[in-house]
N, C-alpha and C. Protein backbone atom coordinates (compact mmCIF):
# COMPACT_ATOMS: atom_id res chain seq x y z
N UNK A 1 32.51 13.29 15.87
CA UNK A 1 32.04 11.92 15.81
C UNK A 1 30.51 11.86 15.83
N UNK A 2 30.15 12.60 16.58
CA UNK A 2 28.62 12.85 16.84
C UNK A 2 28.04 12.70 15.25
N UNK A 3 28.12 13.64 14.83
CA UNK A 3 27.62 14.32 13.69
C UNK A 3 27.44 13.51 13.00
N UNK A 4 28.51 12.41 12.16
CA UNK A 4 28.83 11.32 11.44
C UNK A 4 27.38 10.22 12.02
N UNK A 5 27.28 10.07 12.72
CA UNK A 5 26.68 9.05 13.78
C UNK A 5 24.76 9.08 13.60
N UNK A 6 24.68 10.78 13.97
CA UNK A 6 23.84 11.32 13.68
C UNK A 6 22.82 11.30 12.40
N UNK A 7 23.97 11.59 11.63
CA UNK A 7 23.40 11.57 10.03
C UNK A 7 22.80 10.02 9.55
N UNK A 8 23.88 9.74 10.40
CA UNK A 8 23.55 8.21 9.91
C UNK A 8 21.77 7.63 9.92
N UNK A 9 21.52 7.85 11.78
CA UNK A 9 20.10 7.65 11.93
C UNK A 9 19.45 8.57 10.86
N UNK A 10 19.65 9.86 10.18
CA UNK A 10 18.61 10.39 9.93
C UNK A 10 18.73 10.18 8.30
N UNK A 11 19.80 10.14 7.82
CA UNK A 11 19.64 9.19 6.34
C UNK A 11 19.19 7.58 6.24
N UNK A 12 18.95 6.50 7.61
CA UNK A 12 18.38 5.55 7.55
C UNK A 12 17.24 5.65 7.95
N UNK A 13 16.49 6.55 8.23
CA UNK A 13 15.26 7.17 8.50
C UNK A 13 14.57 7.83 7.58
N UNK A 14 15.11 8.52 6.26
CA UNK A 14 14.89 8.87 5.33
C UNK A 14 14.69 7.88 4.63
N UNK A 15 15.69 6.71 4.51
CA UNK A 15 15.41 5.63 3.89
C UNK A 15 14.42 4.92 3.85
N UNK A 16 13.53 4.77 5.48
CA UNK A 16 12.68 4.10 5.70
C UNK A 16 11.77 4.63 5.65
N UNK A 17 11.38 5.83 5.77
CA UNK A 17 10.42 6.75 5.33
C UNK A 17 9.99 6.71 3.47
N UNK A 18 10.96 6.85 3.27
CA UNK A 18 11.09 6.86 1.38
C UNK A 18 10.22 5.24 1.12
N UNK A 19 10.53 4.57 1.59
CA UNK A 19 10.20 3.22 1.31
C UNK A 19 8.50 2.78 1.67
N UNK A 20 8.34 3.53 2.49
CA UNK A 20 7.07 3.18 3.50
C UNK A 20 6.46 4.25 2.34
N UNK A 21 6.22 5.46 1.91
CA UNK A 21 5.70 6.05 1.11
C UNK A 21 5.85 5.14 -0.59
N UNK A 22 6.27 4.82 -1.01
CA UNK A 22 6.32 3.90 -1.77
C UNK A 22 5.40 2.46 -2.01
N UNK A 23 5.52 2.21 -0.77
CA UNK A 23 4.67 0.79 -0.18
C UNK A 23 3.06 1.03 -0.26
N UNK A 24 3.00 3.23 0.18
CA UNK A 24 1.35 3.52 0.25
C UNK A 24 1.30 3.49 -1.59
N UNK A 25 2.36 4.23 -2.32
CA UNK A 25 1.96 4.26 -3.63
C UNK A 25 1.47 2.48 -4.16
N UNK A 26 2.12 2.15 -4.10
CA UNK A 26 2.04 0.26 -4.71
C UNK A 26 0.71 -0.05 -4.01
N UNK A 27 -0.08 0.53 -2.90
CA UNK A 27 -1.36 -0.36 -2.02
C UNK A 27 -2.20 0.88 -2.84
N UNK A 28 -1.79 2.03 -3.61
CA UNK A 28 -3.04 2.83 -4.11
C UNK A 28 -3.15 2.23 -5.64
N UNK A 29 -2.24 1.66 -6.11
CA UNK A 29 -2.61 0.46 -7.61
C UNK A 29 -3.33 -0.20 -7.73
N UNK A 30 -3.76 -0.36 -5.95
CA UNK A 30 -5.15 -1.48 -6.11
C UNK A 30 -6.26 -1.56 -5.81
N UNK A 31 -6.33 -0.02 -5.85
CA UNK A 31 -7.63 0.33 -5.77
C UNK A 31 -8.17 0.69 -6.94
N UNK A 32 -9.82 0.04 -7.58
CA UNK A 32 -10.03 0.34 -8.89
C UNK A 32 -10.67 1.58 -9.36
N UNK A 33 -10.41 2.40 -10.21
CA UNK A 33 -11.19 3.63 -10.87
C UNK A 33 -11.82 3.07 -11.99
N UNK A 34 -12.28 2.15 -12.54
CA UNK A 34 -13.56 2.05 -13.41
C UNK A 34 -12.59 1.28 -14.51
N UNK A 35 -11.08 1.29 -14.32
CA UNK A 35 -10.33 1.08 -15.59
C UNK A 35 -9.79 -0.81 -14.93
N UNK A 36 -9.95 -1.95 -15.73
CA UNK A 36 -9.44 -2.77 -15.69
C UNK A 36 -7.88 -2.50 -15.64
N UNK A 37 -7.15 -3.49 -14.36
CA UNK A 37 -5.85 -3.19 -14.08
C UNK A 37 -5.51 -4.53 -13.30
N UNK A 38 -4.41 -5.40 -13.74
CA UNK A 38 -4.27 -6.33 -13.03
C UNK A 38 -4.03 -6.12 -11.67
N UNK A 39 -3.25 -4.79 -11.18
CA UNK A 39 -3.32 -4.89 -10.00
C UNK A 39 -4.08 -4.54 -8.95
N UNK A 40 -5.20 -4.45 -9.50
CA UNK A 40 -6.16 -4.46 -8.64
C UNK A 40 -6.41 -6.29 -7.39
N UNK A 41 -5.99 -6.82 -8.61
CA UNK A 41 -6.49 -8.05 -7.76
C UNK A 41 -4.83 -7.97 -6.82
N UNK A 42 -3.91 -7.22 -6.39
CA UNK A 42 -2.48 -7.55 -5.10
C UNK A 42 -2.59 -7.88 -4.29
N UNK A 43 -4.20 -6.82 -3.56
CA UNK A 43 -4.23 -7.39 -2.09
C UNK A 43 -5.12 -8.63 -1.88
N UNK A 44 -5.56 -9.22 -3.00
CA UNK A 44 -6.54 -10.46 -2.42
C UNK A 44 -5.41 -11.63 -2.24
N UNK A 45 -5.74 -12.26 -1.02
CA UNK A 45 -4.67 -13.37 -0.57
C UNK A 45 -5.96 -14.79 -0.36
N UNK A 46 -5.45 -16.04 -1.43
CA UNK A 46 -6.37 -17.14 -1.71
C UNK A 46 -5.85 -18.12 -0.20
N UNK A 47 -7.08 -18.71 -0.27
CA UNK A 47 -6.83 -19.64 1.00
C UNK A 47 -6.61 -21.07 0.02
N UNK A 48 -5.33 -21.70 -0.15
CA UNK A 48 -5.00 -22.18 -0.62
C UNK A 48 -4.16 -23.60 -0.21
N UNK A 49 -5.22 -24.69 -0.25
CA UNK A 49 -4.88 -26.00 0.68
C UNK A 49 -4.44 -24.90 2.39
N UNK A 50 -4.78 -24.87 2.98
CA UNK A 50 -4.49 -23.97 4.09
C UNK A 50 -3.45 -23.06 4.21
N UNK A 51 -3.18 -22.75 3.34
CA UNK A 51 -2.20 -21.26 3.16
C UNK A 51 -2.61 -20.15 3.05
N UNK A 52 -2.70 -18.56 3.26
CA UNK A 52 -3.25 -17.86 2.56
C UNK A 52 -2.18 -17.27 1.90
N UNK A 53 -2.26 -17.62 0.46
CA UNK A 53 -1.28 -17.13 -0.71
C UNK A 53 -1.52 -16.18 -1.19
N UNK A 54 -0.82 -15.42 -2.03
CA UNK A 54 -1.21 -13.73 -2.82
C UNK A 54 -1.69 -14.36 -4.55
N UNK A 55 -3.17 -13.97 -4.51
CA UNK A 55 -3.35 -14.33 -5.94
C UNK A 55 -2.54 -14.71 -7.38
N UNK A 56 -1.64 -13.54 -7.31
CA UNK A 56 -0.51 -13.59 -8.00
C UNK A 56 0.02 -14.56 -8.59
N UNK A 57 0.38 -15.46 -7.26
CA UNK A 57 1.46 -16.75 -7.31
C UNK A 57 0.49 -18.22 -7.86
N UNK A 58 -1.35 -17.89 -8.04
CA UNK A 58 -1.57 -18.99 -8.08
C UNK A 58 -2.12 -18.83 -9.64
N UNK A 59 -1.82 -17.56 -9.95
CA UNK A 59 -2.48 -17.52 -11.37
C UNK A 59 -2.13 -16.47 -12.44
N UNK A 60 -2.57 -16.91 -13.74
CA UNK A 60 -1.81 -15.40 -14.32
C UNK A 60 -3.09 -14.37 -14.54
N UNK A 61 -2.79 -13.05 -13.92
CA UNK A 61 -3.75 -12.24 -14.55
C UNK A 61 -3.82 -10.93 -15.68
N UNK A 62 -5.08 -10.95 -16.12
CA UNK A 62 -4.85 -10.13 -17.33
C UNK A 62 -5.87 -9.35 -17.53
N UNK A 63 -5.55 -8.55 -18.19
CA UNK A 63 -6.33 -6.81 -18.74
C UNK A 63 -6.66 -7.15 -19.93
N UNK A 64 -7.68 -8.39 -20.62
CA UNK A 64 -7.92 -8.78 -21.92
C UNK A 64 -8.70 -7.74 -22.44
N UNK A 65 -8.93 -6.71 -21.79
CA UNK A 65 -10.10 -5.72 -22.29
C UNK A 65 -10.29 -4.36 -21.05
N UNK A 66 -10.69 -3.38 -21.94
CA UNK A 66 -10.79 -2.46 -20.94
C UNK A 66 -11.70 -2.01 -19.61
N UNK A 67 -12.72 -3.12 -19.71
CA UNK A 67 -13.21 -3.36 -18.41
C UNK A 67 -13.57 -4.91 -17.97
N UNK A 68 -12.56 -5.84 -18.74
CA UNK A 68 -12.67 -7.27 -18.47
C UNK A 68 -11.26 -7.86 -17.55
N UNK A 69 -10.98 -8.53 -16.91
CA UNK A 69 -10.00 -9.31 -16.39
C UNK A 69 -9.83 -10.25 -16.43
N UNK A 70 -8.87 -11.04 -16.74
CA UNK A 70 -8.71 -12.66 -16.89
C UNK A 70 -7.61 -13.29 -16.33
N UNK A 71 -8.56 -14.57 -15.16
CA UNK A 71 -7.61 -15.07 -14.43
C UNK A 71 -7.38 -16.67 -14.95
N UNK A 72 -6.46 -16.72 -15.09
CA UNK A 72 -6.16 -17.80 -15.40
C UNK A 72 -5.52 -18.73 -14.29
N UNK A 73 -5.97 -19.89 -13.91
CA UNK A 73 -4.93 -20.39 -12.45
C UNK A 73 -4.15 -22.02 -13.37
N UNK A 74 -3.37 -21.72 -12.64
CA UNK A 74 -1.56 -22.40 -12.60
C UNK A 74 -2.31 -23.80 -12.33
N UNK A 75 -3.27 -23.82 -11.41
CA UNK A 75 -4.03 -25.05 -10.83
C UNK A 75 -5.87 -24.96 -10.94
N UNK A 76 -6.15 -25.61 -11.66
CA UNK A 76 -7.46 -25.45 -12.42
C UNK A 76 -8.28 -26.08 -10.98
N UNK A 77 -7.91 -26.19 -9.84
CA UNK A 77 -8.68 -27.34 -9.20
C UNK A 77 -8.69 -25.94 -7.61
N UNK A 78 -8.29 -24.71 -7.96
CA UNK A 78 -8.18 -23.70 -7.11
C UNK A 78 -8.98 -22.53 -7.58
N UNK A 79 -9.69 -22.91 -8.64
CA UNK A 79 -10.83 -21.92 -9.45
C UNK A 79 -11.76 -21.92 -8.29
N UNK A 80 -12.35 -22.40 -7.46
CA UNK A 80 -13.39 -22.29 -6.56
C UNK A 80 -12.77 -21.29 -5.35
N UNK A 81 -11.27 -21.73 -5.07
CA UNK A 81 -10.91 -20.55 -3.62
C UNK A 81 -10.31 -19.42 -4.14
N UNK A 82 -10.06 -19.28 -5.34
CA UNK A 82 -9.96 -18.21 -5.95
C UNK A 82 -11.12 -16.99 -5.73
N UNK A 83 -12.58 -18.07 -6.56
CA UNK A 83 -13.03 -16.92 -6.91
C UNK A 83 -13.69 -16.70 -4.70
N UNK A 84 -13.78 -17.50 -4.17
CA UNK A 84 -14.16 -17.53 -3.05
C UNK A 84 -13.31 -16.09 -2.59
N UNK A 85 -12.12 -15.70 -2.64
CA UNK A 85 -10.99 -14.70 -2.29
C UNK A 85 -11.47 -13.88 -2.57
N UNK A 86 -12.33 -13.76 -3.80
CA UNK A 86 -12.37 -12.49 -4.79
C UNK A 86 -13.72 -12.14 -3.82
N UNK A 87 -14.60 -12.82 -3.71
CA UNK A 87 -16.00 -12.13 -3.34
C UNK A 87 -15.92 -12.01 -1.77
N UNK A 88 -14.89 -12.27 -0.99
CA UNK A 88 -14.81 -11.82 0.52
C UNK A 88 -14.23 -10.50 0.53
N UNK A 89 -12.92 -10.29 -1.01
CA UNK A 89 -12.16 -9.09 -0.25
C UNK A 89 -12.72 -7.51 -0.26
N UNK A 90 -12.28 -6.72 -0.64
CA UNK A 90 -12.91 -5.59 -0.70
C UNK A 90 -12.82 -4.38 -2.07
N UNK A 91 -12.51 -5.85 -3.22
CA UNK A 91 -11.95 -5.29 -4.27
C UNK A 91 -13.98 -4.79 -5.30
N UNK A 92 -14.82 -5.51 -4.50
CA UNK A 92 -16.32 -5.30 -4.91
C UNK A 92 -16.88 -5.90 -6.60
N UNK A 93 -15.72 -6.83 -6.82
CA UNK A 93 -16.64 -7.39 -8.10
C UNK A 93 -16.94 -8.88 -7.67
N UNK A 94 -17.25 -9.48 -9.02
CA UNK A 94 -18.31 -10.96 -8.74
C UNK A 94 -17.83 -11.36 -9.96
N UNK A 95 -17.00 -12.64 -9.86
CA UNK A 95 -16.40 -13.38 -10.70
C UNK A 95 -17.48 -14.87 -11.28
N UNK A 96 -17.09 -14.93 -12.43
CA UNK A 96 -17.57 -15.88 -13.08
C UNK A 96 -16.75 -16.68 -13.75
N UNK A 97 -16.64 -18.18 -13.81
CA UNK A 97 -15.86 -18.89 -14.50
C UNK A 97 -16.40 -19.89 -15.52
N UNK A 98 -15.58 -20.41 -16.54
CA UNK A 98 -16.62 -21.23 -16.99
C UNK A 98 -15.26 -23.08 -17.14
N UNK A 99 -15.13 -23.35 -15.74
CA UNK A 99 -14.12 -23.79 -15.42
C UNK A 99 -13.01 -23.75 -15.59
N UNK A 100 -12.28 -23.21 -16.90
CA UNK A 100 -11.18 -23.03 -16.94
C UNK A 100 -10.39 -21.41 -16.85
N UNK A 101 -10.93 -20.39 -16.82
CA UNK A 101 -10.96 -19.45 -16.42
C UNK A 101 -11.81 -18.56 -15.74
N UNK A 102 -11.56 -17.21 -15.00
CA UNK A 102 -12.08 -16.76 -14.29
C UNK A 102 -12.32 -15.57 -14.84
N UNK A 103 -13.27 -14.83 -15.20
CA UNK A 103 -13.54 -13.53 -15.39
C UNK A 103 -13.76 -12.60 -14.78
N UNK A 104 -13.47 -11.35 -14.79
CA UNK A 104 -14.10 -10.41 -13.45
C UNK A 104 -14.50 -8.74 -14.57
N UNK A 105 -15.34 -8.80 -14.49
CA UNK A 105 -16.17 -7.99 -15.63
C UNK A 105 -16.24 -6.39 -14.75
N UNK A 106 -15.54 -5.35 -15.23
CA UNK A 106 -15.43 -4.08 -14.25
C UNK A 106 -16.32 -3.52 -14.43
N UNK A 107 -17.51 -3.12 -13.87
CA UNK A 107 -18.85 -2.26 -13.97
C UNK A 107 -18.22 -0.54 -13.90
N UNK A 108 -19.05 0.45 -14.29
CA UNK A 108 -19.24 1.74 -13.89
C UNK A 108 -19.15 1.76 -13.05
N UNK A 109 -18.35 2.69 -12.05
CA UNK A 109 -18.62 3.00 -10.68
C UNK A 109 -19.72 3.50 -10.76
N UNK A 110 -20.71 3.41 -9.21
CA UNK A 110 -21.54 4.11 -9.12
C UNK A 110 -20.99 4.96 -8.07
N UNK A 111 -21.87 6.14 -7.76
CA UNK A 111 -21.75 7.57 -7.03
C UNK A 111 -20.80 7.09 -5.71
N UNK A 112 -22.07 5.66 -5.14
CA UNK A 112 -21.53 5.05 -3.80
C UNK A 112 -20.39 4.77 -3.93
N UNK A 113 -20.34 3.80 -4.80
CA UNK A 113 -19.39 2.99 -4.54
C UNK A 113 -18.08 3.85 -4.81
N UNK A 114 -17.59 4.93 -5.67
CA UNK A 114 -16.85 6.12 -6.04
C UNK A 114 -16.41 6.67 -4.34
N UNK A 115 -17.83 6.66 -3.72
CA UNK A 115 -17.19 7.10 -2.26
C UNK A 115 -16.51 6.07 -1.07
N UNK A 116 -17.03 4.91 -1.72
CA UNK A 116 -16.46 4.08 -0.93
C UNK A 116 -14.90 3.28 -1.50
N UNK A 117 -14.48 3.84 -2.47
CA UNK A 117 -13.22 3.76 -2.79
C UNK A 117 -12.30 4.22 -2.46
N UNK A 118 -12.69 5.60 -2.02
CA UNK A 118 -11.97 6.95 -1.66
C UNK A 118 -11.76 6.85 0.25
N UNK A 119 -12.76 5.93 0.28
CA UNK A 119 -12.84 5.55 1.93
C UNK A 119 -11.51 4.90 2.35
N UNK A 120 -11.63 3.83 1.04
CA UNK A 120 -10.56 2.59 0.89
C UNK A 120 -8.94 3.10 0.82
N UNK A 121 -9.14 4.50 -0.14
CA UNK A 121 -7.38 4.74 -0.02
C UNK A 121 -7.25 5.84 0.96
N UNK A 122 -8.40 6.34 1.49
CA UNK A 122 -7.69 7.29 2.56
C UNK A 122 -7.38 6.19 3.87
N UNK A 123 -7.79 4.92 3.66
CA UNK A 123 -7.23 4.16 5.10
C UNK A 123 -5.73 3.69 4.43
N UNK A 124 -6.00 3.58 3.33
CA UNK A 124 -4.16 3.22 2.29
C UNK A 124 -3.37 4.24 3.12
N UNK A 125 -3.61 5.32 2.96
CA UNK A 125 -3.11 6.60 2.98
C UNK A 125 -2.93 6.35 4.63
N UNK A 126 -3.61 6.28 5.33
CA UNK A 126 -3.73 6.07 6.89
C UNK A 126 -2.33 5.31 7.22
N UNK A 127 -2.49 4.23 6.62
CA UNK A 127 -1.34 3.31 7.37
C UNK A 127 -0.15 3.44 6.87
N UNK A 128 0.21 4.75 5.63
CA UNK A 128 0.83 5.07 5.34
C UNK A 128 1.72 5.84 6.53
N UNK A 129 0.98 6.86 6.72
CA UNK A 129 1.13 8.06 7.32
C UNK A 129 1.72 7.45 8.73
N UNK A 130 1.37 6.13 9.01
CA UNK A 130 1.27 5.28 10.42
C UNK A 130 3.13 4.92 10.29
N UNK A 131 3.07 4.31 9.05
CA UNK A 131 4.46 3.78 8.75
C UNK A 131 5.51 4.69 8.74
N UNK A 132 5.27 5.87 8.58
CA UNK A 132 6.37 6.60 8.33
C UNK A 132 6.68 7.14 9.77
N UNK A 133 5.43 7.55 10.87
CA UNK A 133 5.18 8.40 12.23
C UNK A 133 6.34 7.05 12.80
N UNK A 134 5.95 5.76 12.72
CA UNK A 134 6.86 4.37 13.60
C UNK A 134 7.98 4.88 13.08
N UNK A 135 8.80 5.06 11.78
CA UNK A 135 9.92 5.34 11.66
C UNK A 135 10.47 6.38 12.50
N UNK A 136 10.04 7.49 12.51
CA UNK A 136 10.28 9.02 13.10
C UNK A 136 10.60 8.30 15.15
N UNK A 137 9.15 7.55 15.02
CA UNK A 137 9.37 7.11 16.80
C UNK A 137 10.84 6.08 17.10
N UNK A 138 11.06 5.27 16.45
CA UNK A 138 11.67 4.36 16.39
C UNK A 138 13.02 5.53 16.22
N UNK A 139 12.97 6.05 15.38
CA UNK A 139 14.66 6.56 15.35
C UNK A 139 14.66 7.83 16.51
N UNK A 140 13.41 8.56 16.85
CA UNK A 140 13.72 9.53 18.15
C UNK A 140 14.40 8.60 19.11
N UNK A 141 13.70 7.49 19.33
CA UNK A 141 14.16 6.70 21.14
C UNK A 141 15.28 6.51 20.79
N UNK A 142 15.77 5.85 19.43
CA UNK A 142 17.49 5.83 18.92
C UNK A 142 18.59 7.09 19.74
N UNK A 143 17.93 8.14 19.31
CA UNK A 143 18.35 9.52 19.61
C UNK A 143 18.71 9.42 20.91
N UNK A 144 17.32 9.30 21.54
CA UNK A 144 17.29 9.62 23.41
C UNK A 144 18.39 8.68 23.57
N UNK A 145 18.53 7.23 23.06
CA UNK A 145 19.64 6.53 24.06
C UNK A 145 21.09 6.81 23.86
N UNK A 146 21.34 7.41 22.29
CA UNK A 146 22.26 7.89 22.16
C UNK A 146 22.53 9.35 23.69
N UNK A 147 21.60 10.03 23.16
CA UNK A 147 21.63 11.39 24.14
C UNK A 147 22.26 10.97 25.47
N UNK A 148 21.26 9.85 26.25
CA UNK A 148 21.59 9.35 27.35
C UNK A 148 22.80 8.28 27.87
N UNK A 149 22.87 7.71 26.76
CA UNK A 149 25.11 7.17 27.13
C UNK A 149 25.79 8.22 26.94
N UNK A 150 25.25 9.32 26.40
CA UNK A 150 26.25 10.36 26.67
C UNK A 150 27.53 10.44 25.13
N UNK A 151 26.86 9.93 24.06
CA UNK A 151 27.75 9.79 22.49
C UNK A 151 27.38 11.49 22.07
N UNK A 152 26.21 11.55 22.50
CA UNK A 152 25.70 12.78 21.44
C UNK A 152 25.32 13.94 22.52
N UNK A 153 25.18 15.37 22.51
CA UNK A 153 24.88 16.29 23.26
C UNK A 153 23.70 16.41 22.66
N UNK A 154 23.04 17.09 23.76
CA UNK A 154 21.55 17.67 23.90
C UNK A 154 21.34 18.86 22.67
N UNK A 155 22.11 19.41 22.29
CA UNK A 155 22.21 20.68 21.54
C UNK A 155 21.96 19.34 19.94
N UNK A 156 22.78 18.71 19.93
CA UNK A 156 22.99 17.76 18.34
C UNK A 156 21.50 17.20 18.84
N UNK A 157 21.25 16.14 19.25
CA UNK A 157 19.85 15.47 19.27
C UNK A 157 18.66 16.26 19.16
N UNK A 158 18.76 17.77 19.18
CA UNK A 158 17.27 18.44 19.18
C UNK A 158 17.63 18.94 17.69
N UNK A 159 18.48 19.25 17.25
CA UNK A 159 19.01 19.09 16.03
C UNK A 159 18.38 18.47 14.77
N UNK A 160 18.98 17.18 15.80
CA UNK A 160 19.09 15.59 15.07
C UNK A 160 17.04 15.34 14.84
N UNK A 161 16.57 15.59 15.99
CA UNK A 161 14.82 15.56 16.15
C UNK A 161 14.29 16.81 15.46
N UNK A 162 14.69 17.56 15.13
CA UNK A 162 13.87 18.87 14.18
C UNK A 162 14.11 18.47 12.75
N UNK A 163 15.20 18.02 12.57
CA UNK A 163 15.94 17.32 11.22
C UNK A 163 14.86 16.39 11.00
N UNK A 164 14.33 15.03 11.78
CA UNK A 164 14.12 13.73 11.81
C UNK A 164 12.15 14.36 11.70
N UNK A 165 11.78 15.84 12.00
CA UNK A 165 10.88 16.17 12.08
C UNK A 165 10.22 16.86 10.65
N UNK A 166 11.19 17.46 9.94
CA UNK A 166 10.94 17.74 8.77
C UNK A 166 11.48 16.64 7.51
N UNK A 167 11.92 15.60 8.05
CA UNK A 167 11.74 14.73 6.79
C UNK A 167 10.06 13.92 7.37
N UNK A 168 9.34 13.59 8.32
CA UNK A 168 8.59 13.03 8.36
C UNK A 168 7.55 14.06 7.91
N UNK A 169 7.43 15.37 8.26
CA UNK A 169 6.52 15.70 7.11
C UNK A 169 6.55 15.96 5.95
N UNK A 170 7.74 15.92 5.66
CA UNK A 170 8.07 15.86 3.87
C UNK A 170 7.22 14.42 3.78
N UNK A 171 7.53 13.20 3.98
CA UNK A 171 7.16 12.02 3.58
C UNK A 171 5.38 12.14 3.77
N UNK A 172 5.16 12.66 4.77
CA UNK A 172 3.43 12.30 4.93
C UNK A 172 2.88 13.01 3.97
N UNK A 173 3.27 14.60 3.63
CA UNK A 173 2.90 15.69 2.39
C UNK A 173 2.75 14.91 1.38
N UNK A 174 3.85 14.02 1.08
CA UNK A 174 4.03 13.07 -0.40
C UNK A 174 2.55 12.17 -0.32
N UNK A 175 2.55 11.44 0.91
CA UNK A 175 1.61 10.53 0.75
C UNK A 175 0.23 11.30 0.70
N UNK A 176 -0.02 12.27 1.48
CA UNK A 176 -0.68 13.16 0.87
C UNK A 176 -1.38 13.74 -0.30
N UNK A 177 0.05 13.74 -1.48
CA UNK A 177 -0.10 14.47 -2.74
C UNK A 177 -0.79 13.04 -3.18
N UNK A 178 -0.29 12.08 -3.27
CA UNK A 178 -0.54 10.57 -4.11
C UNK A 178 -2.26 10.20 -3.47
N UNK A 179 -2.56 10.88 -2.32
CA UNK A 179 -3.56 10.37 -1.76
C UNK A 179 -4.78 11.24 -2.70
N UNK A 180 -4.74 12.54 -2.86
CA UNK A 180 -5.04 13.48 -3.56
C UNK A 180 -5.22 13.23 -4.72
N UNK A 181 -4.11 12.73 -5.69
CA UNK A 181 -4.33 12.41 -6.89
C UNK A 181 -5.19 10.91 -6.94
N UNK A 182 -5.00 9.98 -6.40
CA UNK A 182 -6.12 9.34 -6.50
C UNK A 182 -7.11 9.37 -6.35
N UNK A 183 -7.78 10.26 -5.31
CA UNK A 183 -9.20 10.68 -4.92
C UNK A 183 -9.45 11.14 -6.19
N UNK A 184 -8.85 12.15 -6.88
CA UNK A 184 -9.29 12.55 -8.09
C UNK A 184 -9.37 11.73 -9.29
N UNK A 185 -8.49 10.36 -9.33
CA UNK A 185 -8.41 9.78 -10.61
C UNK A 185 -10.52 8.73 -10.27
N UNK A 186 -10.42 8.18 -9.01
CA UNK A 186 -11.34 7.55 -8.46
C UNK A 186 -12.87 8.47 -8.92
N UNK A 187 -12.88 9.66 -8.43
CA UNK A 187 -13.65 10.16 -8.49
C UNK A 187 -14.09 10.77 -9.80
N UNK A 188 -13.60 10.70 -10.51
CA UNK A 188 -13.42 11.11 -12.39
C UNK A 188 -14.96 10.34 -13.15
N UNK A 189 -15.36 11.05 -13.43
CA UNK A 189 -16.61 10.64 -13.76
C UNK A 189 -16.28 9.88 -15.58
């Protein structure tokens, strides 16, 4: 019975691990390497009549060119907290509109700013690594209380925790590799 029980936590732990590495890949899309990409603009969230909304939802954006962007908003009267979003977050360009759209014109990286990108996804990478360690914690104490009602023996739970120990560094290695390859796509002259 154990065993069955067991697997269980450590294939829904895999699960959540798999997912949380996934979540770092989708937050490294939005970081820019010199190449216009709509998703660069994911993480900016507009303050919107007092909401803070995900750009996304208030406008359509576009890759009209290979270092141009074009925002178009759903509500022409949100062009001001738009571009207001854009120049607080930490995406580093400076939008221009000529009221009915919004432009965001992608410069050359410079040397700095190349390093301060790389700053940006190794903290991606950070809270990656964060998300997956909570999974691993969250399903050990699972373990211990199992251990301690007495469902599972001490022999299965150290098992069950060496098991639960090599999928969490499988998952951080991954975020790792993705962290790696972006430093390099970022840093690409």
């Amino acid at each position: 019975m154990s065993d069955g029980v067991l697997s269980e936590f450590i294939d829904d732990a895999a699960e959540r691990m798999a997912k949380s590495v996934e979540s770092t890949r989708g937050e490294f899309t939005s970081v820019r390497t010199g190449r216009a990409t709509p998703h660069l603009l994911d993480r900016v969230n507009v303050d919107y009549y007092g909401t803070f909304t995900p750009l996304r939802q208030l406008a359509q954006v576009s890759a009209s060119e290979a270092r141009l962007l074009t925002i178009t908003p759903f509500d022409p009267g949100s062009i001001r907290a738009i571009e207001k979003a854009i120049l607080e977050s930490d995406v580093g360009l400076t939008p221009s509109n000529d009221g009915n759209v919004v432009r965001l014109t992608i410069p050359e990286l410079t040397e700095e700013r190349r390093r301060d990108l790389v700053k940006v996804a190794h903290n991606i990478a950070e809270q990656g690594r964060v998300a997956v360690r909570n999974v691993r914690r969250d399903t050990m104490h699972d373990l211990r209380e199992l251990k301690s009602e007495g469902e599972v023996g001490s022999d299965d739970e150290h098992r069950a925790e060496d098991e639960l120990q090599k999928l969490t560094d499988a998952h951080v290695a991954e975020i790792d590799q993705a962290l790696a390859g972006k430093e390099a796509e970022i840093l690409e002259v």
